[in-house]
N, C-alpha and C. Protein backbone atom coordinates (compact mmCIF):
# COMPACT_ATOMS: atom_id res chain seq x y z
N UNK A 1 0.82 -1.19 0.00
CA UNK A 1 0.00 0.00 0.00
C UNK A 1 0.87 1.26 0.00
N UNK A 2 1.92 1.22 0.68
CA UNK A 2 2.31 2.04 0.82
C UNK A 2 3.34 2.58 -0.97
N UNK A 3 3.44 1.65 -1.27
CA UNK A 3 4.22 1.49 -2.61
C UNK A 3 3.62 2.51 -3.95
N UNK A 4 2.03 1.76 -3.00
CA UNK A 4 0.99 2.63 -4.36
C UNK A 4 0.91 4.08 -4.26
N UNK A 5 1.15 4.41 -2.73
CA UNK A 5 1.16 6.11 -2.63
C UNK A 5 2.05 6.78 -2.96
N UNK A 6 3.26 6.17 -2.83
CA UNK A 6 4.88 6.80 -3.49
C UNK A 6 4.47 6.70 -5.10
N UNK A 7 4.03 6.02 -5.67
CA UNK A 7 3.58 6.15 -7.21
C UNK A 7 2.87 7.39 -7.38
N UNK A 8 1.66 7.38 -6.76
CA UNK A 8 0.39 8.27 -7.06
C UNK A 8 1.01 9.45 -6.62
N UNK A 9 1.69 9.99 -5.26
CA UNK A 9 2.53 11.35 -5.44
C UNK A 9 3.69 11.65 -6.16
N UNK A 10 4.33 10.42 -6.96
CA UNK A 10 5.18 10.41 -7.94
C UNK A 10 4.40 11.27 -9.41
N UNK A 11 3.53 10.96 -9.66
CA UNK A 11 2.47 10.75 -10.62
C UNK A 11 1.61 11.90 -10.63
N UNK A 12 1.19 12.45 -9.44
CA UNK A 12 0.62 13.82 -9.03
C UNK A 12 1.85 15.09 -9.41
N UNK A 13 3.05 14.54 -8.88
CA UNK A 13 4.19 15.72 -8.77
C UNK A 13 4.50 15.94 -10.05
N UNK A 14 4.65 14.97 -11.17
CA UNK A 14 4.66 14.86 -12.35
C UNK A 14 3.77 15.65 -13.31
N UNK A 15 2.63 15.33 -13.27
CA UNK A 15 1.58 16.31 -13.90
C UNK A 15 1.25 17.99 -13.52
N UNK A 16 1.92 17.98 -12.09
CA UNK A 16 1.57 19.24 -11.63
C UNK A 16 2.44 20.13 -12.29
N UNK A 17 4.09 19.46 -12.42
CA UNK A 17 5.33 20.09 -12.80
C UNK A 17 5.04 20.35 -13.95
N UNK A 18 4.63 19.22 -15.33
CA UNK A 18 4.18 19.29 -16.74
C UNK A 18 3.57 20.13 -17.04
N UNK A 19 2.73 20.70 -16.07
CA UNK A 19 1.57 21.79 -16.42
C UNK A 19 1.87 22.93 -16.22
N UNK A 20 2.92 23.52 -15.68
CA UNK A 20 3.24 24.23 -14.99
C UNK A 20 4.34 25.03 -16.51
N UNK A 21 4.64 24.27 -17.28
CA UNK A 21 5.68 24.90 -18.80
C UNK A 21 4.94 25.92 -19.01
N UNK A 22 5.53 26.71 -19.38
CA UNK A 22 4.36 28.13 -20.44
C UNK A 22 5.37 28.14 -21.67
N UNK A 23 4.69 28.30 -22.86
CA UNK A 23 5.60 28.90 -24.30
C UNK A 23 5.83 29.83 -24.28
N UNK A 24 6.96 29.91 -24.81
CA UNK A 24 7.18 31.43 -24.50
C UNK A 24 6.37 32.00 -25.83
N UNK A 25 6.87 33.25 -25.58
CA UNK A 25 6.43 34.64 -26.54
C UNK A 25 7.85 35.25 -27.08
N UNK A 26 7.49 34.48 -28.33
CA UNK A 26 8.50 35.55 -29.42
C UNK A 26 7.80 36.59 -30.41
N UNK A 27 8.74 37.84 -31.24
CA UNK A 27 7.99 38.23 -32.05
C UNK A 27 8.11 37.54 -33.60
N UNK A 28 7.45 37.50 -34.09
CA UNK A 28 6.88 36.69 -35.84
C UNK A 28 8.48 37.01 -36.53
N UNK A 29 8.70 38.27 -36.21
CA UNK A 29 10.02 38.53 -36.81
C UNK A 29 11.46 37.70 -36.48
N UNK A 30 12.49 37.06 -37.01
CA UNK A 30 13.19 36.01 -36.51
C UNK A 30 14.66 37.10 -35.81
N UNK A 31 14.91 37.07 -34.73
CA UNK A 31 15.49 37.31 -33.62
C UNK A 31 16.99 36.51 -33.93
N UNK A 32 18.07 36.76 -33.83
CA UNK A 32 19.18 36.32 -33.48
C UNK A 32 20.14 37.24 -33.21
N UNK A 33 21.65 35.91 -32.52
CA UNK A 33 22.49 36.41 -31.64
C UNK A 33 23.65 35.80 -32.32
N UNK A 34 24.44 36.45 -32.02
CA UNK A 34 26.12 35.14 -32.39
C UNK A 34 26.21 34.56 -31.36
N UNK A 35 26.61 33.39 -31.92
CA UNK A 35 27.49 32.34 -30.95
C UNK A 35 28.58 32.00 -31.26
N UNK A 36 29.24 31.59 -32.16
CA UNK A 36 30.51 31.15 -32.78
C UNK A 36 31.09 31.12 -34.00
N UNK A 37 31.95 31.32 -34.27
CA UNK A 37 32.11 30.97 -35.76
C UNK A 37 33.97 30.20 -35.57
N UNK A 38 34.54 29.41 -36.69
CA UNK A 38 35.44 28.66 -36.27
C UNK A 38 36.04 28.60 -38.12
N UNK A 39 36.91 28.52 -38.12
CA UNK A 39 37.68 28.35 -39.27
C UNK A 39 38.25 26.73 -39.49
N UNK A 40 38.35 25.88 -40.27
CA UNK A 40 38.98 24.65 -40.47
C UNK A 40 39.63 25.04 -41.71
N UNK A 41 40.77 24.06 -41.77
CA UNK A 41 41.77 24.28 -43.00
C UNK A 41 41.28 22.79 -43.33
N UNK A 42 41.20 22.88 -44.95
CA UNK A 42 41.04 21.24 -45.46
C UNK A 42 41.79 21.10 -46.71
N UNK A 43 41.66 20.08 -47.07
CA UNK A 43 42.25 19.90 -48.24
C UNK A 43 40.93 19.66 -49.44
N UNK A 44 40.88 20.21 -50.47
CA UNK A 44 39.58 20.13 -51.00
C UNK A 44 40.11 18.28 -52.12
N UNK A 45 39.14 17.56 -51.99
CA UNK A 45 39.08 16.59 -52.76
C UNK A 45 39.39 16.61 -53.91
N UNK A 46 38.52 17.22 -54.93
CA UNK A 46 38.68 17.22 -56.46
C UNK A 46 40.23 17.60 -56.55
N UNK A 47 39.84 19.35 -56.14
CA UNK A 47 41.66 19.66 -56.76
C UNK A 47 42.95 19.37 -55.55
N UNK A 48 42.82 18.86 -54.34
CA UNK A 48 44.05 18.37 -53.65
C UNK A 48 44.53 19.78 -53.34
N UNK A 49 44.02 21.39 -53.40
CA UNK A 49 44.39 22.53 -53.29
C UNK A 49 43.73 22.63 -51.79
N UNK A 50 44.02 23.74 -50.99
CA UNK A 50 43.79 23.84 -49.61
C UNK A 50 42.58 24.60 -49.27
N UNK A 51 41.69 24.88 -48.28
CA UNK A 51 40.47 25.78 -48.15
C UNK A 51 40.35 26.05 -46.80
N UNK A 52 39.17 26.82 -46.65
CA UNK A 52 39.27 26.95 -45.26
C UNK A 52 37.46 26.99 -45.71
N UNK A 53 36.71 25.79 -44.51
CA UNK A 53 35.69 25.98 -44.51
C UNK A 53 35.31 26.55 -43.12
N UNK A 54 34.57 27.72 -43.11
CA UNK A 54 33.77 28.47 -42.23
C UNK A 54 32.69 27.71 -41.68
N UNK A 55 32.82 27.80 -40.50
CA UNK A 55 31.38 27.56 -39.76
C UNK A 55 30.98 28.69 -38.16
N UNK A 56 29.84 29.05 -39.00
CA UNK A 56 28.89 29.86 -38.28
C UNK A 56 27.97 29.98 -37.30
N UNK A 57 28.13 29.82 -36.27
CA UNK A 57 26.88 29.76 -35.49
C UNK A 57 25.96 30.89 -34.96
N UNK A 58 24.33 30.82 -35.10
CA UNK A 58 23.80 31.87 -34.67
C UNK A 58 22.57 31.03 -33.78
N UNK A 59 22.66 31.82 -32.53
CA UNK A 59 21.20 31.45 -31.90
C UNK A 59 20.08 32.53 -32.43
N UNK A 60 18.46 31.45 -32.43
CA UNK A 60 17.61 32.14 -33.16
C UNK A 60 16.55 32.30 -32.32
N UNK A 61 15.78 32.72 -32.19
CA UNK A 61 14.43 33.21 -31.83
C UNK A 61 13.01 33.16 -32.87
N UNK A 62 12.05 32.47 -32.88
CA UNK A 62 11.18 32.87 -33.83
C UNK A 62 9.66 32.80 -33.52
N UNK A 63 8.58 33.73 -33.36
CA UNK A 63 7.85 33.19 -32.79
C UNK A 63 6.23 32.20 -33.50
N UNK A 64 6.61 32.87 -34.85
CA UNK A 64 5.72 31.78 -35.64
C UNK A 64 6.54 30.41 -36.36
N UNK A 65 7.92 30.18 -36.02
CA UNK A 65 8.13 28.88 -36.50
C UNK A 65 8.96 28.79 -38.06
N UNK A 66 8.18 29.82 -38.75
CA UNK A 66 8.65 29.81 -40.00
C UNK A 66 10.07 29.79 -40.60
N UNK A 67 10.67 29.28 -40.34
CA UNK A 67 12.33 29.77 -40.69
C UNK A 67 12.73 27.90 -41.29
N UNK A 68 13.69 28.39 -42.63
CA UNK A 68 14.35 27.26 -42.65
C UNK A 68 13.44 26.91 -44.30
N UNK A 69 14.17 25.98 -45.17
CA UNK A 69 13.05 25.50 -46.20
C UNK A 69 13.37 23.92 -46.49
N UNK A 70 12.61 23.26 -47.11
CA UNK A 70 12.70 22.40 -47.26
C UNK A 70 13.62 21.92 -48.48
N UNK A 71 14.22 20.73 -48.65
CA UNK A 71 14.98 20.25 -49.74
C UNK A 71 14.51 20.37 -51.17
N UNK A 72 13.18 20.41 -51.57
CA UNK A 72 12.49 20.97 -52.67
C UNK A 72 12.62 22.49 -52.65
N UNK A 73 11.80 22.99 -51.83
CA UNK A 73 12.17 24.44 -52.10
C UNK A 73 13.76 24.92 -51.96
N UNK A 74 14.52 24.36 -51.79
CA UNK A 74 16.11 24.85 -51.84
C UNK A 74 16.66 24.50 -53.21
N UNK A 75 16.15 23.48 -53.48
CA UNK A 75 16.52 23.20 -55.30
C UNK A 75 15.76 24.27 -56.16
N UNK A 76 14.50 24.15 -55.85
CA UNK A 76 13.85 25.18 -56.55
C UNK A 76 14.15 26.66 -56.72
N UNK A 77 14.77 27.00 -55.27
CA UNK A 77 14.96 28.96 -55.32
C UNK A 77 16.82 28.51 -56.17
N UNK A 78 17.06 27.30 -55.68
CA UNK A 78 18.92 27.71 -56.16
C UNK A 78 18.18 27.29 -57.83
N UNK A 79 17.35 27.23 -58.19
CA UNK A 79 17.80 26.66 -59.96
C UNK A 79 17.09 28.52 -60.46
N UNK A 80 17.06 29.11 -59.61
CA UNK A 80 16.73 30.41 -59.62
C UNK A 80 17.32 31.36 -59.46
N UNK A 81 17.98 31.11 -58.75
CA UNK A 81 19.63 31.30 -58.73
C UNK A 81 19.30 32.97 -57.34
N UNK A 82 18.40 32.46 -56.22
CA UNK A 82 18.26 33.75 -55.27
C UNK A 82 17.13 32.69 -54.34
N UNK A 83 16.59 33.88 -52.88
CA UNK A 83 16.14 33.48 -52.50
C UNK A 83 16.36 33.17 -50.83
N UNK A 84 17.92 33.14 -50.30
CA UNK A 84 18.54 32.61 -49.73
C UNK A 84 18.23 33.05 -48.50
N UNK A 85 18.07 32.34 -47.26
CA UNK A 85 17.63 32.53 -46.36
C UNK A 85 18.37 32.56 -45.21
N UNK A 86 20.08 32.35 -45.34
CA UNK A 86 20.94 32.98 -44.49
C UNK A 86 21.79 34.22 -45.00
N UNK A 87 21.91 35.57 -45.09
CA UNK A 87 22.32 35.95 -46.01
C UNK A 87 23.95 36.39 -44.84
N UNK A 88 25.14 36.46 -45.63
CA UNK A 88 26.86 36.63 -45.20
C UNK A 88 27.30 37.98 -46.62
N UNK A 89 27.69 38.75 -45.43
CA UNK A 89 28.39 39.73 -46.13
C UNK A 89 29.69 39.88 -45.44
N UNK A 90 31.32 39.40 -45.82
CA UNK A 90 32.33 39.75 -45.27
C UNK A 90 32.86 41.13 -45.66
N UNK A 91 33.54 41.08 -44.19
CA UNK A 91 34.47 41.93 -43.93
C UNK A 91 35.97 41.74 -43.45
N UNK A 92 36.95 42.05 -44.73
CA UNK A 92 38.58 42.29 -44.45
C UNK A 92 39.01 43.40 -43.90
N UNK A 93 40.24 42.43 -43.01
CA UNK A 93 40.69 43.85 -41.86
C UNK A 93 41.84 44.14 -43.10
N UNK A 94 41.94 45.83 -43.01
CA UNK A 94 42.87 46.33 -44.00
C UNK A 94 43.25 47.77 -42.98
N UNK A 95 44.59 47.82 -43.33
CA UNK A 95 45.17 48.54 -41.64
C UNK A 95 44.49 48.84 -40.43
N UNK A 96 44.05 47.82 -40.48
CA UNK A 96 43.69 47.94 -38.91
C UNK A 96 41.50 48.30 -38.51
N UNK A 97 41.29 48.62 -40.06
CA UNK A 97 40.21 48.72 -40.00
C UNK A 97 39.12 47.88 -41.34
N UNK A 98 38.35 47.18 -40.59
CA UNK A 98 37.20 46.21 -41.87
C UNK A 98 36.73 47.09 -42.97
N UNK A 99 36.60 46.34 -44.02
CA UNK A 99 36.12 47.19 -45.07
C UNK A 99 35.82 46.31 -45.83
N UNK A 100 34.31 46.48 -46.55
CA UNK A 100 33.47 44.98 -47.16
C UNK A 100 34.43 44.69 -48.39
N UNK A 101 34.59 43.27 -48.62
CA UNK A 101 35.51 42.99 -49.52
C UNK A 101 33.92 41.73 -50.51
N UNK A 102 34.03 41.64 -51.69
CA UNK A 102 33.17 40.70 -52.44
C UNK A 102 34.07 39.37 -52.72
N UNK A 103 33.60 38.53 -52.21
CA UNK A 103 34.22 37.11 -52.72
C UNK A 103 33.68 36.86 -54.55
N UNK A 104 34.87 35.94 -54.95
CA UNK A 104 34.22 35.55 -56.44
C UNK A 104 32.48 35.26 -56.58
N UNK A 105 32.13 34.10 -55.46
CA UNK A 105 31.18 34.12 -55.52
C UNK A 105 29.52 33.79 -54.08
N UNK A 106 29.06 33.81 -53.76
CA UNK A 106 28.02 34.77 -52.91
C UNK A 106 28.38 33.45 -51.88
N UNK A 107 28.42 34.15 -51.07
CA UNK A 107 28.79 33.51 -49.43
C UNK A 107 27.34 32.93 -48.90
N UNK A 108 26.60 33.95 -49.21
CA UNK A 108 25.02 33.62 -48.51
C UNK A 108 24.69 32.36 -49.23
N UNK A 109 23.45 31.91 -48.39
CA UNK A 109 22.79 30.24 -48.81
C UNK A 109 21.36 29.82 -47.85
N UNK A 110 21.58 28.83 -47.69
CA UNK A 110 20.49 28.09 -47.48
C UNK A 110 20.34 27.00 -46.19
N UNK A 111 19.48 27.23 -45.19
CA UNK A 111 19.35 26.31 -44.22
C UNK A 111 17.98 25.74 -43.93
N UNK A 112 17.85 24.47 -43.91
CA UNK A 112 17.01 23.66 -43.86
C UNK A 112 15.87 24.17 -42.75
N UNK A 113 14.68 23.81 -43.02
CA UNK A 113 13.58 23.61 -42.24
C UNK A 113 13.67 23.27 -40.86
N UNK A 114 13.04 24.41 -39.85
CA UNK A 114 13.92 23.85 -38.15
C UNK A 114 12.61 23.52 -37.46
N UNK A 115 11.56 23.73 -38.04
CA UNK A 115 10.41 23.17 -37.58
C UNK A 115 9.63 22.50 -38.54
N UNK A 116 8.13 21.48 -38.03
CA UNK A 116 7.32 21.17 -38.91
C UNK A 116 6.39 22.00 -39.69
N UNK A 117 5.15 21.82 -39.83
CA UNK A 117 3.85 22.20 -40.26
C UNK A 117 3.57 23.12 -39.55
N UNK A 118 3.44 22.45 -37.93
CA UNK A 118 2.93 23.26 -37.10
C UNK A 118 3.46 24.52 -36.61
N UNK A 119 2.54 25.83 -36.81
CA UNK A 119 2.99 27.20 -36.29
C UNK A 119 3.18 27.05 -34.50
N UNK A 120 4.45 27.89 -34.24
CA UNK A 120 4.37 28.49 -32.84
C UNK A 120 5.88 28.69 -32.69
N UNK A 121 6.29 29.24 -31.94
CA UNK A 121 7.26 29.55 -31.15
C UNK A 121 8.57 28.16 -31.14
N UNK A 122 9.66 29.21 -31.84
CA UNK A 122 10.60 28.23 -31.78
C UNK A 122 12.34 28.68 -31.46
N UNK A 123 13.00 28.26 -30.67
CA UNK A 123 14.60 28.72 -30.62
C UNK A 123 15.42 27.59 -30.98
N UNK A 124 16.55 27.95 -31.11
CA UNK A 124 17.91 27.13 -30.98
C UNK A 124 19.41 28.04 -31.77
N UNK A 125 19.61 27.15 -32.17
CA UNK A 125 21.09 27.43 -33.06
C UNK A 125 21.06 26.55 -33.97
N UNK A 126 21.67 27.77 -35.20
CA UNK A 126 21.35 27.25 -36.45
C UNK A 126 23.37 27.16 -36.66
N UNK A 127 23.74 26.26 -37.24
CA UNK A 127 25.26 26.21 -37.53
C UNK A 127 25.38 26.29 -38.96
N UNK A 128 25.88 27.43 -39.73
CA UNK A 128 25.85 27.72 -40.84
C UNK A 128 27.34 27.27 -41.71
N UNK A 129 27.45 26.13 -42.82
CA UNK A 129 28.99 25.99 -43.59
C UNK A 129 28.99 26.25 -44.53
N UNK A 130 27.69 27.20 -44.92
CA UNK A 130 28.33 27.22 -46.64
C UNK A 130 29.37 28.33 -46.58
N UNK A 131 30.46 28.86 -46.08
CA UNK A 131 31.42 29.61 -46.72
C UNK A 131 32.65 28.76 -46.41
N UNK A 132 33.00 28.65 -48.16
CA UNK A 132 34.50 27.98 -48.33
C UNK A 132 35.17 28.86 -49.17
N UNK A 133 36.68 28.40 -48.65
CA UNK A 133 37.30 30.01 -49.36
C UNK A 133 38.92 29.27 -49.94
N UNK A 134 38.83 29.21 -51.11
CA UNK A 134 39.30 28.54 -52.09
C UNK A 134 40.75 28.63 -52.05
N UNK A 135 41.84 28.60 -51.58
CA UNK A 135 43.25 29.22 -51.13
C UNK A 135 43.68 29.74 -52.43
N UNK A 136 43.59 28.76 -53.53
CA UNK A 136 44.07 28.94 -54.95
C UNK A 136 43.37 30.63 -55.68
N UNK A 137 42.51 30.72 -55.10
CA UNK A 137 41.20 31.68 -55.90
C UNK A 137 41.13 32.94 -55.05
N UNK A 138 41.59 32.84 -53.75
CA UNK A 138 41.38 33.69 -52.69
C UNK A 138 43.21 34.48 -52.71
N UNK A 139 43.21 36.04 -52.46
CA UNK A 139 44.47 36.41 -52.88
C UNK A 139 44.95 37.06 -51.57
N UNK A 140 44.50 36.68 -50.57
CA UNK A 140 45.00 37.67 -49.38
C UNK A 140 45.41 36.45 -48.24
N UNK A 141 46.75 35.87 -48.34
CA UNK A 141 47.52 35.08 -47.06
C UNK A 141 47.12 35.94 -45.82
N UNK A 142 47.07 35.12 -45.03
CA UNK A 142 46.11 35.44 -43.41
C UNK A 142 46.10 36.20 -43.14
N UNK A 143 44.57 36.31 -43.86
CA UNK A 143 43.61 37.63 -44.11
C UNK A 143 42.75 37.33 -42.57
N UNK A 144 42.88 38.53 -42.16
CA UNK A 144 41.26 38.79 -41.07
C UNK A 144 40.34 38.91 -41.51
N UNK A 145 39.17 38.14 -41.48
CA UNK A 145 37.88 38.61 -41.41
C UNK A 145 36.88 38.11 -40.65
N UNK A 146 35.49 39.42 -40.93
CA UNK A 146 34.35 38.49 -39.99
C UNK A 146 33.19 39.09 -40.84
N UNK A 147 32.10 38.27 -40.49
CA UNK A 147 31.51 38.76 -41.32
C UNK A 147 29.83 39.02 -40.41
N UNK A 148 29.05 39.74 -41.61
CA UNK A 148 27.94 40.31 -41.22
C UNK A 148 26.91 39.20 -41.75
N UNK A 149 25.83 39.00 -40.67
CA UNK A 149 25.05 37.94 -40.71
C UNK A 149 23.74 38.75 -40.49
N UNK A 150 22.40 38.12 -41.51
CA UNK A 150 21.16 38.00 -40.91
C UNK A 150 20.11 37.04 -41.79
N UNK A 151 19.13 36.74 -41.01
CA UNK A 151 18.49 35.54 -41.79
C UNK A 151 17.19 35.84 -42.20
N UNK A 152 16.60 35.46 -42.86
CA UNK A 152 15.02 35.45 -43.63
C UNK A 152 13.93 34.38 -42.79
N UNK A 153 13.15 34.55 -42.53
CA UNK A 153 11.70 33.49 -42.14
C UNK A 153 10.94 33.18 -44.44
N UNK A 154 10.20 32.44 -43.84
CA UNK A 154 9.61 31.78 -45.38
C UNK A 154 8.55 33.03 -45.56
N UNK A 155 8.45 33.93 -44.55
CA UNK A 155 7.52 34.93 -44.90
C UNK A 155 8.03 36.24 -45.62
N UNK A 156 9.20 36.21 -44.99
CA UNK A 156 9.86 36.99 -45.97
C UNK A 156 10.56 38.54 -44.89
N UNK A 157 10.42 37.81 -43.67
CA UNK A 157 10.60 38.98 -42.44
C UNK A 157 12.06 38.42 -42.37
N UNK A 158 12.98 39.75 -42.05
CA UNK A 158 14.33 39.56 -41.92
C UNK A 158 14.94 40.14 -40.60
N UNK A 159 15.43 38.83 -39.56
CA UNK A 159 16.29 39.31 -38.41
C UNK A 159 16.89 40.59 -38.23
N UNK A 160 17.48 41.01 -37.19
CA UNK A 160 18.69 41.79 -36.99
C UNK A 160 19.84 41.20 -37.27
N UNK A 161 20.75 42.35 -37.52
CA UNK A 161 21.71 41.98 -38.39
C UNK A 161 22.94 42.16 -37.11
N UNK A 162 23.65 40.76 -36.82
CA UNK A 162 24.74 40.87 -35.99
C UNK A 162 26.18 41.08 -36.99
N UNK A 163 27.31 41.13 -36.29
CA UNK A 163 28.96 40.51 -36.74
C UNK A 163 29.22 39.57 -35.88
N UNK A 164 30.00 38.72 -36.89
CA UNK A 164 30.98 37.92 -36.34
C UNK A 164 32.38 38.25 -35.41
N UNK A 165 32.65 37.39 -34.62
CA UNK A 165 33.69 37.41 -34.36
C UNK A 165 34.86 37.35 -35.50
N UNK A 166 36.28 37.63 -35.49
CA UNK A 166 36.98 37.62 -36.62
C UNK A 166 37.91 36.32 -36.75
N UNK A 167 38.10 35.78 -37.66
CA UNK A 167 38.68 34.79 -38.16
C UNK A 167 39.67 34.89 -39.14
N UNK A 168 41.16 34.02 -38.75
CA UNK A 168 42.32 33.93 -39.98
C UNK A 168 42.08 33.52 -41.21
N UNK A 169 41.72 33.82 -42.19
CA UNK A 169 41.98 32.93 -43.25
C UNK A 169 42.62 32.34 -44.08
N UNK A 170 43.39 31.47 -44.70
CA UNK A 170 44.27 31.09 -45.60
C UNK A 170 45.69 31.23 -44.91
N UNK A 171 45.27 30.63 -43.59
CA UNK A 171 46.77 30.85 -42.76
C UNK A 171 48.40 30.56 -43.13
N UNK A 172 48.24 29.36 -44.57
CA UNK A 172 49.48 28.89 -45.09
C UNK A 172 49.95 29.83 -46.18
């Protein structure tokens, strides 16, 4: 008997705690922060030439959900050649002060769907790799930069716009 009451206030404490969550409240507009960004040196496959792939991290905020697209719609906006729903604008340090520099070709891209169907309130961190930076193609040996980040919802509402922390590039 006594077994059954340690259950049932097991079981009571449980539901009381469960009930007790509230969702939060974001605004519709998608919210983010930096968190990290990290440089890797690789060797690129095809040409055996060196790179440095970027990875980005941003925490997000959203309060209708919408952010992110699916693997159809990412084929579809890239055979369109726009669309992109993380957008990267760098910046090279040049004596001592950043100044937007254009890569050959567009840094910004595309991140997958972070929720379902269902609308409501959603956070996390999104880890962004599309920037690779070609050693062969790229003309500035360890170059500083960081770059300027903000992201799109499927509605078409666009975050605040943070910077990155700064990163070496093409250190060899």
């Amino acid at each position: 008997m006594r077994f059954l009451k340690i259950i049932a206030v097991f079981l009571f404490s449980g539901t009381f705690l469960g009930g007790c969550f509230n969702v939060p409240e974001f605004p519709n507009t998608p919210e983010i922060e930096f968190a990290d960004i990290v440089s890797i040196l690789r060797v690129d496959e095809l040409t055996g030439g060196y790179k440095d792939s970027v990875v980005i991290s941003v925490k997000f905020k959203d309060g209708d959900g919408d952010l992110g697209y699916t693997q159809r719609e990412i084929d579809s906006l890239a055979e369109r050649g726009g669309g992109h729903n993380f957008l990267v604008k760098q910046f090279r340090r040049v004596k001592g002060n950043y100044v937007p520099y254009e890569p050959l070709e567009s840094q910004s891209g595309y991140f997958h769907r972070l929720s379902g169907d269902k609308p409501g309130p959603i956070e996390g961190t999104i880890h962004y790799s599309g920037i690779q930076v070609y050693h062969s193609f790229y003309p500035y040996a360890k170059d500083t930069v960081k770059f300027e980040i903000y992201i799109r919802d499927r509605a078409g509402n666009t975050s605040n716009t943070i910077m990155t922390d700064s990163v070496i590039l093409r250190p060899i």
